[in-house]
Protein backbone atom coordinates (compact mmCIF):
# COMPACT_ATOMS: atom_id res chain seq x y z
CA UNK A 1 0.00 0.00 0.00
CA UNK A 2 2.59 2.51 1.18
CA UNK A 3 5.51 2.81 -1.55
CA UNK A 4 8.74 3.01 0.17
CA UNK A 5 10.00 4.81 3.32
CA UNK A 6 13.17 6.72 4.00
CA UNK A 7 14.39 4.51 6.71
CA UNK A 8 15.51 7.17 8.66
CA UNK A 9 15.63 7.19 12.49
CA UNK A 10 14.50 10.48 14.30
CA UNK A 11 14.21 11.06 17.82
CA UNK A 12 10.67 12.64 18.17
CA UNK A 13 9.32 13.03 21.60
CA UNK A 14 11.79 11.35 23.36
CA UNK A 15 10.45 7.81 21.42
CA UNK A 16 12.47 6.65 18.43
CA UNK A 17 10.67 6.14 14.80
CA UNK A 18 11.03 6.01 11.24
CA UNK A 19 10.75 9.06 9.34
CA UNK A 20 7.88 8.77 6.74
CA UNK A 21 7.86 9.64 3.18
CA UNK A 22 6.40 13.15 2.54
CA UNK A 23 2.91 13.06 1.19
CA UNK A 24 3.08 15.69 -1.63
CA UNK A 25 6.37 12.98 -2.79
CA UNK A 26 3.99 10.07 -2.45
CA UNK A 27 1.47 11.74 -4.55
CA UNK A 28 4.09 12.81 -7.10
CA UNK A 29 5.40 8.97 -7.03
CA UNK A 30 1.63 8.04 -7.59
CA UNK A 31 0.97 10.03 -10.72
CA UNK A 32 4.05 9.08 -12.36
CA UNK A 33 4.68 8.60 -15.99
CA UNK A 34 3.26 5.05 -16.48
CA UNK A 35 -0.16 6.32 -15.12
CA UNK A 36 -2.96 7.63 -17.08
CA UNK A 37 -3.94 10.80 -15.15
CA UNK A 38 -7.35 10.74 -15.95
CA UNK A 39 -7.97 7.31 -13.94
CA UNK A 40 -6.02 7.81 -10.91
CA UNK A 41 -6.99 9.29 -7.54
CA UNK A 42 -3.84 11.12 -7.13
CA UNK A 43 -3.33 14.65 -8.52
CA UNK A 44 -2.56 18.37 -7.85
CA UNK A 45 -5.58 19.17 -8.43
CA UNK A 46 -7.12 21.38 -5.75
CA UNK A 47 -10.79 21.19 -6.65
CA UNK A 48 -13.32 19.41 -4.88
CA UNK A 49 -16.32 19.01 -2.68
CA UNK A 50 -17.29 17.47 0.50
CA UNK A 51 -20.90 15.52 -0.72
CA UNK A 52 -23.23 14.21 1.81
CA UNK A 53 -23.10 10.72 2.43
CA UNK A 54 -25.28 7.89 3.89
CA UNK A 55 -24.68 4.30 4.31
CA UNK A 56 -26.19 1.27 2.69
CA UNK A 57 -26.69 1.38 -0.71
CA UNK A 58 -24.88 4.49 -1.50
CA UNK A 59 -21.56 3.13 -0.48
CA UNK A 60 -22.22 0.22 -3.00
CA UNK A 61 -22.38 2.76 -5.49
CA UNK A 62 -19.16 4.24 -4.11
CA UNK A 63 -17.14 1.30 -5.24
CA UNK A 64 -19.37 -0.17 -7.91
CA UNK A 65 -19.32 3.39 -10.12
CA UNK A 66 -17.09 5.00 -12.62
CA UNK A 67 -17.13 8.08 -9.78
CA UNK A 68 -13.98 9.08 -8.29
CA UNK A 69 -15.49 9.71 -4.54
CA UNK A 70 -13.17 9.05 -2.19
CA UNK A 71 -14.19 8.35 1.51
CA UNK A 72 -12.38 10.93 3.95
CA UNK A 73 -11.51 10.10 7.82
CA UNK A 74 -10.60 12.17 10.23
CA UNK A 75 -10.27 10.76 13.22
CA UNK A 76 -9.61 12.19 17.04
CA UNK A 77 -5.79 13.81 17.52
CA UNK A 78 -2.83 12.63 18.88
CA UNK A 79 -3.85 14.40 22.00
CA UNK A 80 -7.58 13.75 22.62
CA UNK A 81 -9.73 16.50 20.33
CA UNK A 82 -12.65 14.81 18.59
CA UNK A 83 -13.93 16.49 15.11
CA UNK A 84 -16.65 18.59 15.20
CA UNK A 85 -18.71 17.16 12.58
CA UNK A 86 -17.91 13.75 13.73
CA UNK A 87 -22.01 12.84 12.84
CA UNK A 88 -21.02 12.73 9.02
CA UNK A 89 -18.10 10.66 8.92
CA UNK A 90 -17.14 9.39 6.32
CA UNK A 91 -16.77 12.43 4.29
CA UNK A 92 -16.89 11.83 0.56
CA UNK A 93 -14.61 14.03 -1.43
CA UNK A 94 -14.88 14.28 -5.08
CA UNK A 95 -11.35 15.72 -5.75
CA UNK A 96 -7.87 14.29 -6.14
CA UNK A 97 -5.86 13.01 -3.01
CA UNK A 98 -3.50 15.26 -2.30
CA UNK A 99 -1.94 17.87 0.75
CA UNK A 100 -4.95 20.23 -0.48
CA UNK A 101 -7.35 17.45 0.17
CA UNK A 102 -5.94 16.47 3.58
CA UNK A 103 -5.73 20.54 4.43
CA UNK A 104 -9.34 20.54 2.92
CA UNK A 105 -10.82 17.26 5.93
CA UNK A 106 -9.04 19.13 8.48
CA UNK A 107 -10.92 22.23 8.10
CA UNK A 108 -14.13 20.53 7.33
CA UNK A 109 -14.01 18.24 10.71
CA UNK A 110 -12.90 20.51 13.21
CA UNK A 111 -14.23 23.97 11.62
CA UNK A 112 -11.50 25.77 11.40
CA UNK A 113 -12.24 29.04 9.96
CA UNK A 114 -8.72 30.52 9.18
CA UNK A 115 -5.15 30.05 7.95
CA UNK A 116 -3.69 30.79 11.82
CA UNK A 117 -6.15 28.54 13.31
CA UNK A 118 -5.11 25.49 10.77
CA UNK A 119 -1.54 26.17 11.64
CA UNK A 120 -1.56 26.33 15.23
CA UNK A 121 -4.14 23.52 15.24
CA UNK A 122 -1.51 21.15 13.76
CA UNK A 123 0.90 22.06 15.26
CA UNK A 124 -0.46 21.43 18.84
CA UNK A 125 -2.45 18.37 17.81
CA UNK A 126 -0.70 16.98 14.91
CA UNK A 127 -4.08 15.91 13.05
CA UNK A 128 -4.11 12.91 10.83
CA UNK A 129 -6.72 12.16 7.52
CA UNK A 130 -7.36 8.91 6.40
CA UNK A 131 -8.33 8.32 2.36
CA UNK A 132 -9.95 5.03 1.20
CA UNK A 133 -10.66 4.42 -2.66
CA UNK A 134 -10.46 2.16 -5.25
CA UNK A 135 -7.62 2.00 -7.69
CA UNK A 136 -6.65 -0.07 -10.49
CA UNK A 137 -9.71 -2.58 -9.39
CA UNK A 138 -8.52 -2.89 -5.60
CA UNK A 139 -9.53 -1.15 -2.63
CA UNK A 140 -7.11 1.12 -0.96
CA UNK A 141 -6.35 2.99 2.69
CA UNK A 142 -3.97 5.82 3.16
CA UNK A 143 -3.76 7.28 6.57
CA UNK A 144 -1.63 10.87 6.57
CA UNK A 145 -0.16 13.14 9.56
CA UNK A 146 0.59 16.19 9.76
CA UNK A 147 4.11 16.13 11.66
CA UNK A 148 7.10 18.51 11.81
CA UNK A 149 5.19 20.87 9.50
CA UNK A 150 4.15 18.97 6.83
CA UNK A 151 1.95 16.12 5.88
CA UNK A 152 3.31 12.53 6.18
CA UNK A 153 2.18 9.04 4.40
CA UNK A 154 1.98 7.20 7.87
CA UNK A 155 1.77 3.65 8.04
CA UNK A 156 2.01 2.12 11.72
């Protein structure tokens, strides 16, 4: 699922770990020359929507259509907060996945209203997102974080 890593060590919080590969490098990696654009998730793209979703038949549809909705996590922080808008979980987003899509469930989820308030959010509560689509017939899961100020592919 996750491409490669950097296998570097960092001391973060006093608890060793492996550095992850930046997300904006794993989306580069992703749309790569032997893919076709037009069919994958990935892109630069910064358009998109949050649609409402309900369960049952709908999420059939999500992986039985030529729609590229992908479903859109965000679950509690590293230290406790809960999303605001935890009700309407999963989120369906009908844009690429990218950093601008991540940036995009953070704001959506815990209504944050400006570009100060997203910063100092992650910062202090280092947020992750968590995508799940379908790609090349098979069902995928990427879970990001936002550590160190930026956006990591994380994979524990």
């Amino acid at each position: 699922m996750v491409a490669r890593m950097t296998g570097m060590i960092i001391l973060e919080c006093g608890v060793f770990m492996e550095k992850k590969i930046l997300f904006s490098e794993y989306v580069k990696e992703q749309m790569g020359p032997k893919r076709f654009a037009l069919f994958s998730v990935f892109g630069e793209e910064t358009e998109g929507n949050f649609l409402k979703w309900s369960f049952g038949l709908n999420r059939f549809e999500h992986y039985s259509s030529e729609e590229r909705n992908i479903l859109v996590h965000v679950p509690h922080t590293e230290t406790g907060i809960v999303p605001s808008c935890t009700d309407s979980q999963p989120y369906v987003w009908s844009g690429k996945v990218n950093v601008a899509a991540a940036e995009s469930a953070l704001w959506h989820a815990f209504e944050i209203l400006t570009e100060k308030e997203a910063e100092e959010f992650k910062i202090a509560h280092r947020p992750e997102v968590v995508f799940e689509f379908m790609q090349g017939f098979k069902y995928q899961m990427l879970r990001v974080k936002y550590v160190d100020g930026d956006w990591y592919v994380w994979d524990e």
